[in-house]
C-alpha atoms as a PDB file:
ATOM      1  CA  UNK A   1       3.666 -13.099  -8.994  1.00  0.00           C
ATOM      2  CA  UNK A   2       0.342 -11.645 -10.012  1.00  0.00           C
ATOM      3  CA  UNK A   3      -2.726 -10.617  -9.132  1.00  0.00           C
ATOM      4  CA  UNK A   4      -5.365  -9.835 -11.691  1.00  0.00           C
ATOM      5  CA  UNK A   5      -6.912  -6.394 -11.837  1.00  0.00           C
ATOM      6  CA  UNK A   6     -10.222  -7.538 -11.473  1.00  0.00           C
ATOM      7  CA  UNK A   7      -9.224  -8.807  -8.043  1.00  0.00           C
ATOM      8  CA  UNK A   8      -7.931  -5.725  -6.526  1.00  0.00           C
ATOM      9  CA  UNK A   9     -10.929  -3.475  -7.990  1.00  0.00           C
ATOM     10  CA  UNK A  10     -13.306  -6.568  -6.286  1.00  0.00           C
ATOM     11  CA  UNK A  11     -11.201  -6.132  -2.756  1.00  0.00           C
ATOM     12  CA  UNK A  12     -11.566  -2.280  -2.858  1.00  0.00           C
ATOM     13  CA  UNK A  13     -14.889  -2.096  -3.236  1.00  0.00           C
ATOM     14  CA  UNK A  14     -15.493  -5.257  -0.667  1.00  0.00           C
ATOM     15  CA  UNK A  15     -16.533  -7.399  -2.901  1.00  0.00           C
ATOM     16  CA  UNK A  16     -13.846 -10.185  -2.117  1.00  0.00           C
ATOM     17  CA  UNK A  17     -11.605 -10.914   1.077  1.00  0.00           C
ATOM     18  CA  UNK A  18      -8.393 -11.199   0.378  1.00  0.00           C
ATOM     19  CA  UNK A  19      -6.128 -14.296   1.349  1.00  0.00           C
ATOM     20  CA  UNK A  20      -2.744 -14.649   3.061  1.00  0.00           C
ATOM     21  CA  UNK A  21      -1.091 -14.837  -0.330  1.00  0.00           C
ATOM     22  CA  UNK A  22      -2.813 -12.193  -1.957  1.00  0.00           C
ATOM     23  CA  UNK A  23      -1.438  -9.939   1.157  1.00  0.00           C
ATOM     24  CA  UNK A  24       2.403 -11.008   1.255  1.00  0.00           C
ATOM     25  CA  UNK A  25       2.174 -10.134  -2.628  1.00  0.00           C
ATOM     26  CA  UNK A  26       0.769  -6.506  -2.218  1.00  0.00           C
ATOM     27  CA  UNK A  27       3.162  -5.801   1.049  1.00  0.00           C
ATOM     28  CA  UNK A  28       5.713  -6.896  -1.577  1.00  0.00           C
ATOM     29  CA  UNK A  29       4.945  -4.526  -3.786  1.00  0.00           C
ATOM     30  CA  UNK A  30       4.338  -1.598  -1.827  1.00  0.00           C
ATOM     31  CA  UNK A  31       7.830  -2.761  -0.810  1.00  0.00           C
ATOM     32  CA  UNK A  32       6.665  -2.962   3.109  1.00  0.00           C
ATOM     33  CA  UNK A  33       7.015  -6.117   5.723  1.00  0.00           C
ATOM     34  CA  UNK A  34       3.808  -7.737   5.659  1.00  0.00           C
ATOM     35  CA  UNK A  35       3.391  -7.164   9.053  1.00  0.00           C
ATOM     36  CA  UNK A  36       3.250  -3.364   8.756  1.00  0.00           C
ATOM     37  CA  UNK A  37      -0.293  -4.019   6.904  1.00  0.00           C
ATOM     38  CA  UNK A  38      -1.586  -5.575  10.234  1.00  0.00           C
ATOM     39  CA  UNK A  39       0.337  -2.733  12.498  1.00  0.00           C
ATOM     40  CA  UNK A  40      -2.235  -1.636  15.287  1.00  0.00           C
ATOM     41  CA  UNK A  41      -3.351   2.003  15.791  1.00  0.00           C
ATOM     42  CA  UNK A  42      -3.978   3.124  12.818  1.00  0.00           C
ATOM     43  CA  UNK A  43      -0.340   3.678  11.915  1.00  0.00           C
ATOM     44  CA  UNK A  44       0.507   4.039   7.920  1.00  0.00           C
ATOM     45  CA  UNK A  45       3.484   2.783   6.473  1.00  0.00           C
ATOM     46  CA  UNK A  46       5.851   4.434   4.669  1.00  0.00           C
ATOM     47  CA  UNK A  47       5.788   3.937   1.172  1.00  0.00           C
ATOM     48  CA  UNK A  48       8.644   3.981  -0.529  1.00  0.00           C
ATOM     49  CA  UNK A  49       8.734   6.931  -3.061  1.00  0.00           C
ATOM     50  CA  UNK A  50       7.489   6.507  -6.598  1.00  0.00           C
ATOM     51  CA  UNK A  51       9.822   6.963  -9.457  1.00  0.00           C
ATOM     52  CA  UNK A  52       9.082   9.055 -12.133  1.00  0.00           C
ATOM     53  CA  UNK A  53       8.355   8.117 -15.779  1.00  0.00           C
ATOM     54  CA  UNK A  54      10.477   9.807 -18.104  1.00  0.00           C
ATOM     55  CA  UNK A  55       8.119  11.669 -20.557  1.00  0.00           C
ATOM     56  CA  UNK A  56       8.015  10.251 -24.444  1.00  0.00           C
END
C-alpha cells in the first residue's frame, strides 16, 4: 500500500490530481478518517504525534 515518491512531490507542487485511492491511502497514514481531509472550514486535523527515532 504504496505510493511512489515521485507522486507525492508531483501532487505538491500541482503537477498531478490525486485519485480516491491515492487519498484513503494518505488519510491512512496520517492515521486520520478520510473524511477529515474533506472537513469544511478550514479545520486541520489532528495528527497523531510522531515517534521519535532512537539515535545510532
Amino acid at each position: 500500500m504504496s505510493v511512489e515518491q515521485f507522486y507525492i512531490s508531483g501532487l505538491e507542487a500541482g503537477r498531478r490530481n490525486a485519485t480516491l485511492v491515492t487519498l484513503w491511502k494518505a488519510a491512512m497514514a496520517l492515521g486520520v478518517d478520510a473524511a477529515a481531509l474533506f472537513a469544511e472550514g478550514g479545520h486541520r486535523p489532528e495528527l497523531p504525534a510522531k515517534k521519535k527515532r532512537a539515535k545510532r
